[in-house]
C-alpha atoms as a PDB file:
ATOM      1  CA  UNK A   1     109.903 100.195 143.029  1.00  0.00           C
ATOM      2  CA  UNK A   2     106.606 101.359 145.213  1.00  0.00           C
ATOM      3  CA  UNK A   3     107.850 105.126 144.320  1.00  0.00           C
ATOM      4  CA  UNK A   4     108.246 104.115 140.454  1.00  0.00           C
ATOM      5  CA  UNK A   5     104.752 102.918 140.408  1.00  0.00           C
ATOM      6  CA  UNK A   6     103.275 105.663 142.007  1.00  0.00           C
ATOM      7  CA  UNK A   7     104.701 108.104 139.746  1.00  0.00           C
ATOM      8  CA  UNK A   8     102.896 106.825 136.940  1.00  0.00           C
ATOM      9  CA  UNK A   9      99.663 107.605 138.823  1.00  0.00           C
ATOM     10  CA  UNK A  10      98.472 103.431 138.086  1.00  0.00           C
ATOM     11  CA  UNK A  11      95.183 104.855 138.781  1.00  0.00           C
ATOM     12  CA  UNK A  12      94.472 107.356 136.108  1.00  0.00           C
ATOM     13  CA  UNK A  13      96.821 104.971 133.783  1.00  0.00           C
ATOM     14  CA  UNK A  14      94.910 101.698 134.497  1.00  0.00           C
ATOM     15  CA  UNK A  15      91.326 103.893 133.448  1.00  0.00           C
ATOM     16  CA  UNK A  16      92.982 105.096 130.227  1.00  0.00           C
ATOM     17  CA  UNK A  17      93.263 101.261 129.666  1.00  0.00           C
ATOM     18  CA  UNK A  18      90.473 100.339 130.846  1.00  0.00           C
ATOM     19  CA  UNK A  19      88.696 103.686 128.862  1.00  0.00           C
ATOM     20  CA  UNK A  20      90.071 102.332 125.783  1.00  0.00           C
ATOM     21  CA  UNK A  21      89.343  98.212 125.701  1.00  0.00           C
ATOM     22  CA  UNK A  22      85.711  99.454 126.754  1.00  0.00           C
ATOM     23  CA  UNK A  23      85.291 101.859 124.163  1.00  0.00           C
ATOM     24  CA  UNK A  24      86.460  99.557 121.636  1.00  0.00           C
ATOM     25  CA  UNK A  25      83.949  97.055 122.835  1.00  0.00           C
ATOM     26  CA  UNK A  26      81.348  99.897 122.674  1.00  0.00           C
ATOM     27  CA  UNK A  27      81.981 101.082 119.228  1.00  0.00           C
ATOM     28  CA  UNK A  28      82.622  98.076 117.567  1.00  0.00           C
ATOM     29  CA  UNK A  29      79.129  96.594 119.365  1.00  0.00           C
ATOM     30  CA  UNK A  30      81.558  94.119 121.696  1.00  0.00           C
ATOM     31  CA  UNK A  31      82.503  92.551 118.200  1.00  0.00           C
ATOM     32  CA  UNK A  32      86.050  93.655 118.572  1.00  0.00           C
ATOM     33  CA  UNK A  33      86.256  93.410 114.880  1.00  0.00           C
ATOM     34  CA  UNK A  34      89.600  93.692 113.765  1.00  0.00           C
ATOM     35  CA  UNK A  35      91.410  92.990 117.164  1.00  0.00           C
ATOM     36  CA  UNK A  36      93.065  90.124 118.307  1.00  0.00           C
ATOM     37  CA  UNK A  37      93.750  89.232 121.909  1.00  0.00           C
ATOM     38  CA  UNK A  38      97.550  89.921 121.568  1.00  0.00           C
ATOM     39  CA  UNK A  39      96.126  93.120 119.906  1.00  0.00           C
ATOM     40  CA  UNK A  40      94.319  94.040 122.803  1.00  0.00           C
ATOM     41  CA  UNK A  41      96.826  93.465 125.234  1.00  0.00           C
ATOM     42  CA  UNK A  42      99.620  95.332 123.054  1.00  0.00           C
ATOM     43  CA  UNK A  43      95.916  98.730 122.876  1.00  0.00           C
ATOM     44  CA  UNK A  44      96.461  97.951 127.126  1.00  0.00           C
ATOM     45  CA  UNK A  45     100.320  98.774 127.540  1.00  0.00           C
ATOM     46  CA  UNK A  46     100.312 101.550 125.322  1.00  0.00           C
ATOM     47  CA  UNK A  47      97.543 103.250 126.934  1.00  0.00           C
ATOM     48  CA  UNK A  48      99.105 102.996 130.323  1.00  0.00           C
ATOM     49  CA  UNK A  49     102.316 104.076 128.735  1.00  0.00           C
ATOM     50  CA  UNK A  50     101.298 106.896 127.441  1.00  0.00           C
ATOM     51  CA  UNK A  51      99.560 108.076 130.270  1.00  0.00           C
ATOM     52  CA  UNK A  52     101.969 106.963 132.323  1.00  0.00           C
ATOM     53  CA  UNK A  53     104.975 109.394 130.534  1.00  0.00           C
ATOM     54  CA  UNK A  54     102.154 112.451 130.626  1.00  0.00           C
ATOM     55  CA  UNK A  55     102.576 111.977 134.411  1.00  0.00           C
ATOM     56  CA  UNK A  56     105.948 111.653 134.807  1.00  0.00           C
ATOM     57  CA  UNK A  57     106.833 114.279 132.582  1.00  0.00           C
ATOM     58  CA  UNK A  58     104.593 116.670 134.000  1.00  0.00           C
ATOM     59  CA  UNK A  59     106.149 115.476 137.764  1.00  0.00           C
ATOM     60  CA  UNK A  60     109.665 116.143 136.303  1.00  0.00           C
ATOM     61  CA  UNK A  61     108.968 119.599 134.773  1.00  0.00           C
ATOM     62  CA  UNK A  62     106.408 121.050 137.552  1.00  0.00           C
ATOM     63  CA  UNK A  63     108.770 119.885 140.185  1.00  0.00           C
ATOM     64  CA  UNK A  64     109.596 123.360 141.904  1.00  0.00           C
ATOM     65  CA  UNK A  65     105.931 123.971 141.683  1.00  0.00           C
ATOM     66  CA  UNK A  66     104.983 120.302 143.287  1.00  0.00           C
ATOM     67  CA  UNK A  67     107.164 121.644 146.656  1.00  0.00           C
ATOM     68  CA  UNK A  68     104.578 124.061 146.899  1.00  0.00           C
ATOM     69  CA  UNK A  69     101.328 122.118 146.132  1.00  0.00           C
ATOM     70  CA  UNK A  70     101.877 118.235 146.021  1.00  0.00           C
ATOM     71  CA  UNK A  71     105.424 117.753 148.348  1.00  0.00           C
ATOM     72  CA  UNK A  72     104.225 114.537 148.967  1.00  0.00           C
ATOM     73  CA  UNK A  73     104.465 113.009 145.295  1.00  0.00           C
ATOM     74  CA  UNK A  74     107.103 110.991 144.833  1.00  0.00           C
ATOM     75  CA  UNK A  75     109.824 113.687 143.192  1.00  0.00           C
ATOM     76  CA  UNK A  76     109.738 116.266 145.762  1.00  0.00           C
ATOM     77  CA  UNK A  77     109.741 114.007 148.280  1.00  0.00           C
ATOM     78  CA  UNK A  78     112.783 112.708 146.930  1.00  0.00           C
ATOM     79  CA  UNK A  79     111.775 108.773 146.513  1.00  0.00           C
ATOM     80  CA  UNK A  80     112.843 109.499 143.182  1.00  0.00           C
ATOM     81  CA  UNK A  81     115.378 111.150 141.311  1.00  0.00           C
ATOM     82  CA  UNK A  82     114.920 113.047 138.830  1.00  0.00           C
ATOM     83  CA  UNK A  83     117.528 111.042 136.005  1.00  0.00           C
ATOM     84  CA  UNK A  84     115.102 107.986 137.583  1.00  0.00           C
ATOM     85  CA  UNK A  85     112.265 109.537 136.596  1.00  0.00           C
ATOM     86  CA  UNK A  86     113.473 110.468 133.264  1.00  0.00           C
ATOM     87  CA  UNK A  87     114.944 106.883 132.277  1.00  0.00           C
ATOM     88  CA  UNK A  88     111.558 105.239 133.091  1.00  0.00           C
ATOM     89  CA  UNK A  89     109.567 107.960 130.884  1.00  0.00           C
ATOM     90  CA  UNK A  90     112.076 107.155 128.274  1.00  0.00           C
ATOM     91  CA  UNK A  91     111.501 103.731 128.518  1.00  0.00           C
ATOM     92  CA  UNK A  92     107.726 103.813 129.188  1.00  0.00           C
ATOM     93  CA  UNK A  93     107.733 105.985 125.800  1.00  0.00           C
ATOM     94  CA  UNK A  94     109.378 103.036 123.916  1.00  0.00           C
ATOM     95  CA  UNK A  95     107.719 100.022 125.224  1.00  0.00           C
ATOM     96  CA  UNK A  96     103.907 101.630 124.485  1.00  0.00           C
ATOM     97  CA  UNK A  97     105.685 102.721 120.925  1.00  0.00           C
ATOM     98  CA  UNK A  98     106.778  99.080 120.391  1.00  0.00           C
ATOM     99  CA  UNK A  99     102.855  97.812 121.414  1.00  0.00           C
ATOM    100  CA  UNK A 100     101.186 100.511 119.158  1.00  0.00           C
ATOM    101  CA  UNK A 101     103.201  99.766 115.964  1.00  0.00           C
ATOM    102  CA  UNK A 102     102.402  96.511 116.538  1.00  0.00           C
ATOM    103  CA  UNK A 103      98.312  96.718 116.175  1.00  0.00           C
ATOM    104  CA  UNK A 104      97.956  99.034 113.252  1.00  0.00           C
ATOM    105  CA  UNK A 105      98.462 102.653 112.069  1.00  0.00           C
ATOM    106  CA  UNK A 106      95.373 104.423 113.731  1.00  0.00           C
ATOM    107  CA  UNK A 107      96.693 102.796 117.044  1.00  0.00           C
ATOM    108  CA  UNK A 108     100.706 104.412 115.906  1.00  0.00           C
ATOM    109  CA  UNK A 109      99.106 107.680 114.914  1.00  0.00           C
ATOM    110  CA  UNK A 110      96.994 108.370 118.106  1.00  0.00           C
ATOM    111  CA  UNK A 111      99.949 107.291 120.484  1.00  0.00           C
ATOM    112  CA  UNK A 112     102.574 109.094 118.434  1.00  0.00           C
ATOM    113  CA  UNK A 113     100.087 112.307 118.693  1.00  0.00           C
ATOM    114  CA  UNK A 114      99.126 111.790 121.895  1.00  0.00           C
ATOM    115  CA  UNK A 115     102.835 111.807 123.206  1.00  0.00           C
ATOM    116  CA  UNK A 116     103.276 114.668 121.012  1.00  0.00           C
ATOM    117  CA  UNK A 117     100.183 116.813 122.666  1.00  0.00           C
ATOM    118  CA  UNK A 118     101.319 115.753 126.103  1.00  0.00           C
ATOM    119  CA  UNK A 119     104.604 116.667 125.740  1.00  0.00           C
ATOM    120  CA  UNK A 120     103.793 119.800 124.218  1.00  0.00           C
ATOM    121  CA  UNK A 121     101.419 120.459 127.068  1.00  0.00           C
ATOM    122  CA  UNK A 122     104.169 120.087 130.025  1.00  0.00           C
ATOM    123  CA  UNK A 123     106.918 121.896 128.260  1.00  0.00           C
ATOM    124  CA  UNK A 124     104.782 125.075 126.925  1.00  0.00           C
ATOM    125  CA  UNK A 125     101.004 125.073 127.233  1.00  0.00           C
ATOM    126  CA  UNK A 126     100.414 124.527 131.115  1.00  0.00           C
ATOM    127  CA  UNK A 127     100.984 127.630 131.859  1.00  0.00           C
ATOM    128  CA  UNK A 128      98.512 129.297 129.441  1.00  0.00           C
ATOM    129  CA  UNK A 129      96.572 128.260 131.797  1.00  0.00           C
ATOM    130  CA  UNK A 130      92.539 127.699 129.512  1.00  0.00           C
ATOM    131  CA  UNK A 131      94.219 126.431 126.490  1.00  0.00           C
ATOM    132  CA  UNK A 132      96.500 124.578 128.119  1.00  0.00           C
ATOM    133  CA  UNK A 133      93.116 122.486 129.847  1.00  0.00           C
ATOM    134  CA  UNK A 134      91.687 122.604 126.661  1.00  0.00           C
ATOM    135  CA  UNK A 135      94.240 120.309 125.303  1.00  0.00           C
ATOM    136  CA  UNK A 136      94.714 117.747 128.434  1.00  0.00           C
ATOM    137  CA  UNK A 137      90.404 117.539 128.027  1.00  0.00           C
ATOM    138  CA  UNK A 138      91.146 116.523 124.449  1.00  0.00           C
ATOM    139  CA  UNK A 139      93.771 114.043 125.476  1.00  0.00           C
ATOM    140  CA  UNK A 140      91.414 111.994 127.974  1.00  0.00           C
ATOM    141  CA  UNK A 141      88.859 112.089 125.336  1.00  0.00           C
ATOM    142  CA  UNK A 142      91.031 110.931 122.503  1.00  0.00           C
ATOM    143  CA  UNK A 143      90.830 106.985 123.811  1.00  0.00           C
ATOM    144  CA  UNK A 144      86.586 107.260 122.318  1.00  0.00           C
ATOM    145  CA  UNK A 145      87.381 109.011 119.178  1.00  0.00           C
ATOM    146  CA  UNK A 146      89.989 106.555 118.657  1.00  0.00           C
ATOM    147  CA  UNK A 147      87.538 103.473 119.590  1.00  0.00           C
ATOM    148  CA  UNK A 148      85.032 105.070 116.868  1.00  0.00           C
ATOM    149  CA  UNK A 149      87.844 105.536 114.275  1.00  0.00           C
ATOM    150  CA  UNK A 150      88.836 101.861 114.982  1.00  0.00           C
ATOM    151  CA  UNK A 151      84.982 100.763 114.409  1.00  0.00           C
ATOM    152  CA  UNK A 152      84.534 102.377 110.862  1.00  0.00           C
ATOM    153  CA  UNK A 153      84.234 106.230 111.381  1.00  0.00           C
ATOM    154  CA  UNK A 154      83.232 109.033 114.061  1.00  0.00           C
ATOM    155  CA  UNK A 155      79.699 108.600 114.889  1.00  0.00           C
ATOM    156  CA  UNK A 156      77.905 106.621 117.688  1.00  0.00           C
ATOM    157  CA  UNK A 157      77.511 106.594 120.803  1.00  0.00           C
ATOM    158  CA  UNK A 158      81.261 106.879 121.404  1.00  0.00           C
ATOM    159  CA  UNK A 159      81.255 110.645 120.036  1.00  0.00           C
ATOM    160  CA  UNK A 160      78.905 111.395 122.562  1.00  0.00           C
ATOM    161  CA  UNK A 161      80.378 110.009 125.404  1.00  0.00           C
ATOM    162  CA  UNK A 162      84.076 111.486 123.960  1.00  0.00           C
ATOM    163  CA  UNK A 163      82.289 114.859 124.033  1.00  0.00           C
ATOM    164  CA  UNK A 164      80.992 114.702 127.602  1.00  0.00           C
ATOM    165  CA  UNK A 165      84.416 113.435 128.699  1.00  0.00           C
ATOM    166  CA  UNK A 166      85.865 116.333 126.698  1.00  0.00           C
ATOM    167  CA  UNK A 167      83.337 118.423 129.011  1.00  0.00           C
ATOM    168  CA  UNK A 168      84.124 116.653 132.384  1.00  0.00           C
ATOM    169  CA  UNK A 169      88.023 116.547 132.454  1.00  0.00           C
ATOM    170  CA  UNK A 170      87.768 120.066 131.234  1.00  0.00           C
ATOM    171  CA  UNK A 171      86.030 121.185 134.385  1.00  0.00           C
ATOM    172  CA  UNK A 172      88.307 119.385 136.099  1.00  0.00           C
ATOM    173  CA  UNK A 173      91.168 121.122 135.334  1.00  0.00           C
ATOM    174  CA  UNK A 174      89.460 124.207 135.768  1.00  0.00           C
ATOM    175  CA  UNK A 175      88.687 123.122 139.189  1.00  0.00           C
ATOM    176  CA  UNK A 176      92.177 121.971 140.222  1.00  0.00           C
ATOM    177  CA  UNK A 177      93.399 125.170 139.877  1.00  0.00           C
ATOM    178  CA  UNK A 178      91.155 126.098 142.823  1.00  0.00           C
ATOM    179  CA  UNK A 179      93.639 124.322 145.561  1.00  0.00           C
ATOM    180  CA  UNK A 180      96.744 125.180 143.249  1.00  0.00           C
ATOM    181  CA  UNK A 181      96.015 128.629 143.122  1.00  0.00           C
ATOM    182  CA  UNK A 182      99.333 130.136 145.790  1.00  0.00           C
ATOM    183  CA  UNK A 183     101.803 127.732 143.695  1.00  0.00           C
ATOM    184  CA  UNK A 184     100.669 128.755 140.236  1.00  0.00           C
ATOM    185  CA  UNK A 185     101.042 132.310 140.804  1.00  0.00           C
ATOM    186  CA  UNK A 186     104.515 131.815 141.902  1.00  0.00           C
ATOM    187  CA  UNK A 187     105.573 130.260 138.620  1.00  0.00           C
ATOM    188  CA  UNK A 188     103.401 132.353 136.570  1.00  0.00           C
ATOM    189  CA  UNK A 189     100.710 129.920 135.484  1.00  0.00           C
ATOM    190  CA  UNK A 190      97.948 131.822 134.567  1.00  0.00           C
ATOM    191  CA  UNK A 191      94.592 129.566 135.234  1.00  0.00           C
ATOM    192  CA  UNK A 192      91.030 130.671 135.527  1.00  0.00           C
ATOM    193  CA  UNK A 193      90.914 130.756 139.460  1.00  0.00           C
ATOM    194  CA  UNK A 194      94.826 132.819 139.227  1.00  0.00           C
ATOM    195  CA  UNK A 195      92.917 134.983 136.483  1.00  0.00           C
ATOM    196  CA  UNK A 196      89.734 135.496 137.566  1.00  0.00           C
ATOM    197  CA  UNK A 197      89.412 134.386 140.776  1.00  0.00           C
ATOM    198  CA  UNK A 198      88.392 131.100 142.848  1.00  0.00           C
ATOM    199  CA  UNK A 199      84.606 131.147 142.947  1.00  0.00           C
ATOM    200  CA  UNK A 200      84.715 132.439 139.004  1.00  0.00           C
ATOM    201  CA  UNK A 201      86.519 129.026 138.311  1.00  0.00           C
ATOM    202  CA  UNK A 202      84.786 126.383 141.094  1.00  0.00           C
ATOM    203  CA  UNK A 203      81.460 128.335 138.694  1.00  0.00           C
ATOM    204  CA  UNK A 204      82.977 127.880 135.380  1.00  0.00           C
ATOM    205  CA  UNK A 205      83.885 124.052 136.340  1.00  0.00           C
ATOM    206  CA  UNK A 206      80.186 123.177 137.461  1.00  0.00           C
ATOM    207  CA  UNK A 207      78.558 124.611 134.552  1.00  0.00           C
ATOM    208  CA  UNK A 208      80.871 122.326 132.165  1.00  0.00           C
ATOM    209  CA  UNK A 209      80.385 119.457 134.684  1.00  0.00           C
ATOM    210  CA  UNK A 210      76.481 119.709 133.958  1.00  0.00           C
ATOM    211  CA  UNK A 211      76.768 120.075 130.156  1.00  0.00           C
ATOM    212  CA  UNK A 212      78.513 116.872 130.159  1.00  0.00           C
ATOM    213  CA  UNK A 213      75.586 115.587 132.448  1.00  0.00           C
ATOM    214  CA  UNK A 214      72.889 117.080 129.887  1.00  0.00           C
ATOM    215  CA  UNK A 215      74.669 115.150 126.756  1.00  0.00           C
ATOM    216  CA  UNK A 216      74.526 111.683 128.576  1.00  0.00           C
ATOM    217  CA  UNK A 217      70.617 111.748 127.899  1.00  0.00           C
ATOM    218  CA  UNK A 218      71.270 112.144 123.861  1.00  0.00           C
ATOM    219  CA  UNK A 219      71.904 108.709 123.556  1.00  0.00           C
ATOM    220  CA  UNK A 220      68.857 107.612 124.646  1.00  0.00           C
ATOM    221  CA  UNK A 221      67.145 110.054 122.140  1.00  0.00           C
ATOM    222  CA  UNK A 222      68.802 108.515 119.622  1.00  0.00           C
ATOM    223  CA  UNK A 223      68.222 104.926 120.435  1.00  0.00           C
ATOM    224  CA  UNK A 224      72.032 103.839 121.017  1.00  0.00           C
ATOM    225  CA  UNK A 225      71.456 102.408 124.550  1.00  0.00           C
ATOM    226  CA  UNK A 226      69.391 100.465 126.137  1.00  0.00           C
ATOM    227  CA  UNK A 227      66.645 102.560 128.180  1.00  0.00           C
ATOM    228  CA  UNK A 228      66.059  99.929 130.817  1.00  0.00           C
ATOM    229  CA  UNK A 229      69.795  99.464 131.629  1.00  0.00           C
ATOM    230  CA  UNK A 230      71.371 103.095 131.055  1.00  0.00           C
ATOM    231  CA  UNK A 231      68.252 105.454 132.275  1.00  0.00           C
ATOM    232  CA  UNK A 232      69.140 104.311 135.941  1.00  0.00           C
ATOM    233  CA  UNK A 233      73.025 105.590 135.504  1.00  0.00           C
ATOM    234  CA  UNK A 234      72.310 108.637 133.885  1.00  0.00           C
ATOM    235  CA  UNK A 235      69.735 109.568 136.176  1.00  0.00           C
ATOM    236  CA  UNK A 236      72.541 108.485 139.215  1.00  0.00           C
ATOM    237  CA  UNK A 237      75.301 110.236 137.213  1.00  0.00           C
ATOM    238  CA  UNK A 238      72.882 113.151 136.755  1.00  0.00           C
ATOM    239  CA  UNK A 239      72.147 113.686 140.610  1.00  0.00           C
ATOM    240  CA  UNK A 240      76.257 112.652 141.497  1.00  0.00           C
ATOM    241  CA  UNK A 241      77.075 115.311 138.842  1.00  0.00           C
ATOM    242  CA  UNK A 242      74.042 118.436 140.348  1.00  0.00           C
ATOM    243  CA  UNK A 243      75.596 117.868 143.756  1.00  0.00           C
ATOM    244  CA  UNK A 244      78.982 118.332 142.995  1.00  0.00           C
ATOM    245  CA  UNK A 245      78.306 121.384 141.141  1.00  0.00           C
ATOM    246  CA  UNK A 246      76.940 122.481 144.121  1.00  0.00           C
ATOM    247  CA  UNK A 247      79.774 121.768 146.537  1.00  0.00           C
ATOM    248  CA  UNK A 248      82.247 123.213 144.264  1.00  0.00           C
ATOM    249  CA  UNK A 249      80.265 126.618 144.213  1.00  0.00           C
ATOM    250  CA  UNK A 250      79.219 126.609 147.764  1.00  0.00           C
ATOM    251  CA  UNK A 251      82.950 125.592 148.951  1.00  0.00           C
ATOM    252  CA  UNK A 252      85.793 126.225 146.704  1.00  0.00           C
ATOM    253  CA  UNK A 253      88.359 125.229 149.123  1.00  0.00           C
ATOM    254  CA  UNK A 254      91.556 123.072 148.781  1.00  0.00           C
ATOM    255  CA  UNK A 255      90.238 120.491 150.976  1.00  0.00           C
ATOM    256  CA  UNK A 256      86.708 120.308 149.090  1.00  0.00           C
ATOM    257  CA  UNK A 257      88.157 120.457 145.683  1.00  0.00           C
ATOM    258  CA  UNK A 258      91.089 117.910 146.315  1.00  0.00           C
ATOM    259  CA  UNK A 259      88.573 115.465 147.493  1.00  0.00           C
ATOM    260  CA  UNK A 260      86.227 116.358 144.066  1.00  0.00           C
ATOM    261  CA  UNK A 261      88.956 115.883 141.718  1.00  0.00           C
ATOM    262  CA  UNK A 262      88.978 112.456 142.807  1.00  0.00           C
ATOM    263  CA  UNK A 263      85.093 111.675 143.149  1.00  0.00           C
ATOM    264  CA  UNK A 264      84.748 113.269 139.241  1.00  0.00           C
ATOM    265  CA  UNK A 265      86.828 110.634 138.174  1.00  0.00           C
ATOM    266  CA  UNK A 266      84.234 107.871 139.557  1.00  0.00           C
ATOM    267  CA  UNK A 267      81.948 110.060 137.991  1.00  0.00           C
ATOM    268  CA  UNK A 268      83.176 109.357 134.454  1.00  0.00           C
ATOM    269  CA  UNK A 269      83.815 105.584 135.174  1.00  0.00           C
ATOM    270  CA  UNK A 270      80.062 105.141 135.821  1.00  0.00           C
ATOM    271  CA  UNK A 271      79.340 107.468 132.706  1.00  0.00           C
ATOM    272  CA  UNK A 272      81.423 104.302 130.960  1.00  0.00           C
ATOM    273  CA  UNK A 273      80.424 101.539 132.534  1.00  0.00           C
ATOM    274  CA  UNK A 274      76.660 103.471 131.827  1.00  0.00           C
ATOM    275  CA  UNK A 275      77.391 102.976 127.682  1.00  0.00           C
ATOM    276  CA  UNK A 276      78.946  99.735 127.997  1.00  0.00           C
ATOM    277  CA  UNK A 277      75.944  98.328 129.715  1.00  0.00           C
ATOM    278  CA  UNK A 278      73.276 100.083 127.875  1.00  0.00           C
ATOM    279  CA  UNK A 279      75.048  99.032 124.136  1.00  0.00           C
ATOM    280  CA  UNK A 280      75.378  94.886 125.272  1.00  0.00           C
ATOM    281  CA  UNK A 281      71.712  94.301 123.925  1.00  0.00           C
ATOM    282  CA  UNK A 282      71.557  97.085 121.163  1.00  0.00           C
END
């Protein structure tokens, strides 16, 4: 049971959840217009659900590879199998399916398309290496475009946020290529840091890290946040975000960039917690 928890990564699954109920709080100006509790509970499952079958899917298919880079994940280190593993996707997939269809279509059509994109991203595009990044970037974003498409149209400060996200994960994956770089060549992935090198990629991944940084000030042009509650996060987040950038170029190695992968998440969490603050009083 411990192993078939950990395979969903409850982390990143639990933020996707989390990402969503606060962006639908954000966008809808914590009116939740629209949304019933059960509703919200039923948004909850399927976003861990469909993160949850990204991960596991992506674990099944990248398996020979995980020997190499991850052994310690729970399918190469054989706490599970991989007919396990594939019977709780398959089930996952079904049970966030069953919660989506029961809010409304925009909720259906952004799970059904999200499973679609993830799938499509494990079987084919992961080892395109750029594009492939591209579209895992616009997966962790889709949760804000969604929220805004839930609250009456794209717009807000949910686009912008969706956009720096975009920008953020998208460095990221740039960057986890860095540690990655011995497996991927073996099975032929072709990343930035395989193509081009890693200190091409740790740079490539801190300039996209500070665009994101750069947008988080545009809502405060614009008057969507409160300036006395959000300038002290984005000025935090701005500083967090400079010195990473720094670390990545000054030290692209495993060690350094395993441990950043995990610290850019927290990154984005304040970035959120940063909107939902700064849009209570607006």
């Amino acid at each position: 049971m411990k192993a078939a928890i950990e395979i969903t990564r409850p982390v990143n699954s639990l933020m996707v959840s989390l990402a969503i109920i606060l962006s639908l709080g954000i966008a809808s100006r914590w009116s939740f217009q629209g949304f019933t509790p059960i509703d919200l509970m039923a948004v909850v499952v399927a976003g861990y659900c469909l993160s949850s079958v990204a991960m596991i899917t992506n674990d099944i298919i990248d398996l020979e590879i995980d020997r190499i880079n991850a052994p310690h994940r729970p399918l190469p280190a054989g706490k599970v199998s991989t007919v396990e593993a594939t019977i709780l996707s398959i089930f996952l997939a079904a049970l966030g399916f069953l919660a989506a269809i029961s809010v409304d279509l925009i909720t259906t059509a952004f799970y059904l398309g999200g499973l679609a994109l993830s799938l499509l991203y494990n079987t084919l595009l992961k080892r395109t290496g750029l594009p492939g990044n591209i579209v895992v970037a616009a997966l962790v974003s889709a949760p804000f475009m969604y929220a805004s498409l839930e609250a009456g149209g794209l717009g807000g400060p949910m686009s912008v946020f969706s956009t720096m996200v975009f920008l953020a994960v998208l460095g990221r994956e740039v960057a986890k290529g860095v540690p990655d770089v011995e497996g991927d060549k073996a099975a032929g992935v072709r990343t930035v840091a395989v193509v081009f090198g890693k200190k091409t990629a740790a740079a490539v991944a801190s300039a996209l890290y500070l665009a994101s940084a750069a947008l988080g000030y545009i809502p405060l042009i614009y008057g969507y946040v409160d300036p006395l509650i959000y300038t002290p996060f984005i000025l935090l987040l701005t500083l967090l975000v400079l010195r990473e950038a720094l670390l990545i170029v000054k030290r692209p190695t495993r060690e350094n960039v395993l441990a950043h992968k995990n610290r850019v998440l927290g990154y984005m969490l304040i970035g959120l917690i940063a909107f939902a603050l700064g849009t209570l009083g607006i």
